[in-house]
Protein backbone atom coordinates (compact mmCIF):
# COMPACT_ATOMS: atom_id res chain seq x y z
CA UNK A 1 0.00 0.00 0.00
CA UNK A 2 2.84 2.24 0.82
CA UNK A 3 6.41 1.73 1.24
CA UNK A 4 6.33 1.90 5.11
CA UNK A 5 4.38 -0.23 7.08
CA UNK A 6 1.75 0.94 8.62
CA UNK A 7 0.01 -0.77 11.73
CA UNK A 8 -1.76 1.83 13.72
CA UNK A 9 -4.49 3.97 12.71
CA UNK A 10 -2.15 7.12 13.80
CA UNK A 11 0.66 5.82 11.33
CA UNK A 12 -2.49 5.95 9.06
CA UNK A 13 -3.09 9.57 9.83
CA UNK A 14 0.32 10.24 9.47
CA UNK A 15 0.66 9.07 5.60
CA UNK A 16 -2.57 10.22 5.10
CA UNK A 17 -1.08 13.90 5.85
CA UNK A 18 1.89 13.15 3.94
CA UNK A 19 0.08 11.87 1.10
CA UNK A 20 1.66 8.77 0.62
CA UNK A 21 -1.63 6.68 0.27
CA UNK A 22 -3.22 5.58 -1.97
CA UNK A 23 -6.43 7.06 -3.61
CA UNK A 24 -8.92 4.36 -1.50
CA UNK A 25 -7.01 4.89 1.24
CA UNK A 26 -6.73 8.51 1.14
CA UNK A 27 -10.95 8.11 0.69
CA UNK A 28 -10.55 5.50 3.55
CA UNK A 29 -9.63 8.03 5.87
CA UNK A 30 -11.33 11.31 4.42
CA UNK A 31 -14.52 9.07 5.52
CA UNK A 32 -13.38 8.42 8.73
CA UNK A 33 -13.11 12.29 9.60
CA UNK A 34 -16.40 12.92 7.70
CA UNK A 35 -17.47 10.07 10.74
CA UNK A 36 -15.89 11.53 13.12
CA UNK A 37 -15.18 15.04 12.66
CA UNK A 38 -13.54 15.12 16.54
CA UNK A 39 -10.33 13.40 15.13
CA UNK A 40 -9.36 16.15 13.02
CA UNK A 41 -7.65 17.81 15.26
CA UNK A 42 -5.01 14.69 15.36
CA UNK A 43 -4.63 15.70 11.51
CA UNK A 44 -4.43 18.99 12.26
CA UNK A 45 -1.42 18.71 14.74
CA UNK A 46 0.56 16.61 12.54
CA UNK A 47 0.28 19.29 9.61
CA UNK A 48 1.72 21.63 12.01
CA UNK A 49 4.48 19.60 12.68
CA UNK A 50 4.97 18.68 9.49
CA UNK A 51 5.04 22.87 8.23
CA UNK A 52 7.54 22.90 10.84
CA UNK A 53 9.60 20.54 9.82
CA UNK A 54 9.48 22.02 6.49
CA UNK A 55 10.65 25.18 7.53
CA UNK A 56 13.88 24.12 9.21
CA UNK A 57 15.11 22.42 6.14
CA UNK A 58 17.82 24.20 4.53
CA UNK A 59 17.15 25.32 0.94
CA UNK A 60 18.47 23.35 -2.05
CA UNK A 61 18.98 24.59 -5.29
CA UNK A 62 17.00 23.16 -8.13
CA UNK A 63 18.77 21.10 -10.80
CA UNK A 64 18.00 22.16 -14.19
CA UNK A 65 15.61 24.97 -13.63
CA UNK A 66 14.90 26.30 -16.83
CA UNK A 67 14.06 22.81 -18.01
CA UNK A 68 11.73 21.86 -15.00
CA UNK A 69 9.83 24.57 -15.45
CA UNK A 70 9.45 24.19 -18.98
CA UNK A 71 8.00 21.09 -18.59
CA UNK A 72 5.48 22.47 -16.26
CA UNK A 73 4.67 24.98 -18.30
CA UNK A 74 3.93 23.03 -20.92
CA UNK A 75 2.24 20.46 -19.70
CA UNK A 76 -1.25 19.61 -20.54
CA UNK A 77 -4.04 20.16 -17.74
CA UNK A 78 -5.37 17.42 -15.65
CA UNK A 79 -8.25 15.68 -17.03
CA UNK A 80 -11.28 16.12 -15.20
CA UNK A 81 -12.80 13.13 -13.20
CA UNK A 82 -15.41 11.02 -14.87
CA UNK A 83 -18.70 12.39 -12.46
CA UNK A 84 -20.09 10.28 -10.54
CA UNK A 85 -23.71 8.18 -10.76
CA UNK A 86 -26.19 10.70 -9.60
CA UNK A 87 -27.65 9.53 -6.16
CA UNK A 88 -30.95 9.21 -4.74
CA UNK A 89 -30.50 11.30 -2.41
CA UNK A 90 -27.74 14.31 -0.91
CA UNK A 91 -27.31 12.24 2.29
CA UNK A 92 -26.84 8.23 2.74
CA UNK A 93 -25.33 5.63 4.76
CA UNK A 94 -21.97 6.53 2.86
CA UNK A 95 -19.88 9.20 3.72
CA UNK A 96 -19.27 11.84 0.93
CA UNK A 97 -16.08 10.34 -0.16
CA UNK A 98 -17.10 6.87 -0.64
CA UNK A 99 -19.91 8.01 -2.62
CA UNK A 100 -17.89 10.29 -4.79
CA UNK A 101 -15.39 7.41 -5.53
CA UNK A 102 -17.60 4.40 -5.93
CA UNK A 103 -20.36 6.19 -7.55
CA UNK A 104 -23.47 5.22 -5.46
CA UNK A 105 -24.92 4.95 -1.99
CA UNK A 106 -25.46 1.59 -0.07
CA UNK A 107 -29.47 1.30 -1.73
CA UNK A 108 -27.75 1.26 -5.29
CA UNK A 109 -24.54 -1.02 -4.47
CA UNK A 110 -24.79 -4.32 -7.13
CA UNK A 111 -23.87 -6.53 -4.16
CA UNK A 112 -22.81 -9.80 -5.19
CA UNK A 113 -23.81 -12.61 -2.88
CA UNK A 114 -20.26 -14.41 -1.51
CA UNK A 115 -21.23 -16.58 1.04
CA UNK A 116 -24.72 -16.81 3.04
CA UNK A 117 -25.35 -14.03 4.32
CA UNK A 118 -22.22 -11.97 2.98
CA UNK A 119 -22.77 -9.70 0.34
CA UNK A 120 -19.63 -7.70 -1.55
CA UNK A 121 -18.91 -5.13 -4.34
CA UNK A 122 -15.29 -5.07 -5.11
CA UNK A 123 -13.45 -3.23 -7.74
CA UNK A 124 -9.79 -2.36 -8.46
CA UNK A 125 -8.41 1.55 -8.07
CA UNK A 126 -4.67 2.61 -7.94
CA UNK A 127 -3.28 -1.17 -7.11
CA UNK A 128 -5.75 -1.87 -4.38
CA UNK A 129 -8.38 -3.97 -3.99
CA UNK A 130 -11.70 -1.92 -3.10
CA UNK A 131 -14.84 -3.58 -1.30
CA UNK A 132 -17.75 -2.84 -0.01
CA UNK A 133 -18.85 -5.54 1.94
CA UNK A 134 -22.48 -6.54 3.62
CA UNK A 135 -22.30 -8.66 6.98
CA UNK A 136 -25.57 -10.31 8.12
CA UNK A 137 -26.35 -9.12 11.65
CA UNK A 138 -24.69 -12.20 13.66
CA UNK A 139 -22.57 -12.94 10.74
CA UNK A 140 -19.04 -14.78 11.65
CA UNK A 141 -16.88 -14.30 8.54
CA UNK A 142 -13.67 -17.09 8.02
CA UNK A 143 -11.42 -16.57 10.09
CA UNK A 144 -7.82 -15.01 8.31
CA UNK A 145 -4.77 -13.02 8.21
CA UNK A 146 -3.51 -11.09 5.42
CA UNK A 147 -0.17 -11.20 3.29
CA UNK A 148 -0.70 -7.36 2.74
CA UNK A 149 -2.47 -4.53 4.50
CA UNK A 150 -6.23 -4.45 5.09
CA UNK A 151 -7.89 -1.16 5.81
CA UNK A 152 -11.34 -1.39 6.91
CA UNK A 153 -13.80 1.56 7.92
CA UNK A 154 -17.36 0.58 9.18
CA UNK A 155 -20.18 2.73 7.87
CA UNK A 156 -22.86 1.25 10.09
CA UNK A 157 -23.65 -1.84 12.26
CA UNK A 158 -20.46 -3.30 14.01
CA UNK A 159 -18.46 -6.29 14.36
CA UNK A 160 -16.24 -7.85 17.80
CA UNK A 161 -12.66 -9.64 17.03
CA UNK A 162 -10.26 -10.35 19.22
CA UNK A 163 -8.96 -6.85 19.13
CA UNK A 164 -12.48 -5.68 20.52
CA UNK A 165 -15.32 -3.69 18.77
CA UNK A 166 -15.13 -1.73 15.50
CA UNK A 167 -18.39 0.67 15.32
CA UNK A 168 -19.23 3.37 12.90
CA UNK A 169 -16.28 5.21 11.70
CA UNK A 170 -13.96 3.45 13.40
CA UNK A 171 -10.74 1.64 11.09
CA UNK A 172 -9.97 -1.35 11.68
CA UNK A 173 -6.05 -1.75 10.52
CA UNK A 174 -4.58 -5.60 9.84
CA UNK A 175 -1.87 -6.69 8.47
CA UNK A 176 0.62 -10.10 8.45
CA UNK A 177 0.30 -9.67 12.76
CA UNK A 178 -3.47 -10.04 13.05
CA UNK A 179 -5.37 -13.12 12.43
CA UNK A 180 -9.11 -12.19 13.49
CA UNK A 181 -12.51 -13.44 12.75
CA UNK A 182 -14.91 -10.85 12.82
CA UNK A 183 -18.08 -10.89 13.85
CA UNK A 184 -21.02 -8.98 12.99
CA UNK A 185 -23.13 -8.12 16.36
CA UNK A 186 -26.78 -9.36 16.12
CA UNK A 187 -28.96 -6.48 16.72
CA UNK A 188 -27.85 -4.51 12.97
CA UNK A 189 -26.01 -6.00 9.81
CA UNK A 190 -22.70 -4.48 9.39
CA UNK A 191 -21.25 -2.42 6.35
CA UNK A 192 -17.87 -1.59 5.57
CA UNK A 193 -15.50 0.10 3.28
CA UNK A 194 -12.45 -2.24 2.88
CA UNK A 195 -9.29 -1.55 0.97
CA UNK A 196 -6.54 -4.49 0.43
CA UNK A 197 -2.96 -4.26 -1.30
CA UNK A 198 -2.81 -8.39 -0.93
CA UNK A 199 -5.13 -11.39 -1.05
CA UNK A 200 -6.14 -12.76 2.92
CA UNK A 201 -5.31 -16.30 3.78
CA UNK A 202 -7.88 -18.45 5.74
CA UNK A 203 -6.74 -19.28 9.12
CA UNK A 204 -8.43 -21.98 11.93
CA UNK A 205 -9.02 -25.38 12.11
CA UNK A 206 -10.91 -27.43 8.69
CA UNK A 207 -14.11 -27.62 10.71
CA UNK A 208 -14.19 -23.92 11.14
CA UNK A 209 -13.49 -22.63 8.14
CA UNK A 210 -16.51 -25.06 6.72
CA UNK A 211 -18.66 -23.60 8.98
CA UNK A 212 -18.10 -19.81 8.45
CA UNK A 213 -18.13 -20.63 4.75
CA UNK A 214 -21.66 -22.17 5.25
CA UNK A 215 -22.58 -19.66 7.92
């Protein structure tokens, strides 16, 4: 996903301000402070660090000035963004971000039916793999780790690993570390905005794994 690893959410933050990430993870996050507005404030200290830090670096020259700027010059102008799929409505279950990248709110997703009672819309952007997934309320889903890094917001509903419970705007980060089996809780389903830079690999005994397949 990026060169470093990241394993916290604030490592998260921190790229995200850096703007290292990629675009669905740069979305990822923009959602997660439409969410929860309260954490921009951890954003906003690490820009001020980071202006800081810009400021005590000593000035280097440019190599080839003339030419660099040339090419700038004469570039052609970014292409404007294919617009999005109008939505029913101004407001929705997603956040603003998710609905200007995937194009449509959670009533207009064309969920694909993975397992009983798992529904998913995945899609490709910028090297990562992008999903939108649908958790029964009660849902277990297989038990795994990853071989990558798996970002995952929740938009509403919640699920309980072992790491505890991940509720509406919260990120759930999991990488290599983390083998987990999430569980939706039974009162709501649970939807979530996943981004992966690697496939997952099923973890737990044979019985298990036939069991959360079958649900």
């Amino acid at each position: 996903m990026v060169h470093e690893h990241i394993d916290t959410v604030d490592a998260l933050m921190a790229h995200y301000v850096a703007g290292s990430l990629p675009e669905p993870a740069r979305v990822l996050v923009e959602a997660h402070l439409v969410m929860k507005p309260d954490h921009r404030a951890l954003v906003n200290d690490l820009e001020l660090l980071a202006g800081e830090a810009l400021e005590l670096m000593p000035d280097a020259a440019i190599m080839d000035r003339d030419a660099r700027l040339g090419a700038i010059f004469g570039s052609k102008p970014l292409s404007e963004k294919t617009a999005p799929i109008i939505l029913s409505s101004d407001r929705g279950v997603f956040p603003q971000p998710i609905r200007d990248l995937m194009g449509f709110d959670v009533e207009t997703v064309p969920w694909k039916t993975k397992l009983p009672g798992f529904k998913e819309y995945s899609t490709d952007i910028d090297g990562c793999e992008v999903s939108l997934m649908w958790i029964k309320a009660g849902r277990a889903l297989p038990a795994h780790t990853h071989k990558g890094m798996e970002l995952t917001l929740i938009l509403d509903g919640a699920f309980n690993d072992n790491r505890g419970r991940f509720g509406p705007g919260d990120i759930s980060v999991a990488d290599a570390t983390i083998d987990h089996r999430p569980v939706a809780e039974k009162e709501r389903h649970c939807i979530a905005f996943s981004v992966l830079d690697a496939p997952i690999k099923l973890t737990g005994s044979f019985r298990q794994i036939i069991g959360d397949l079958i649900g």
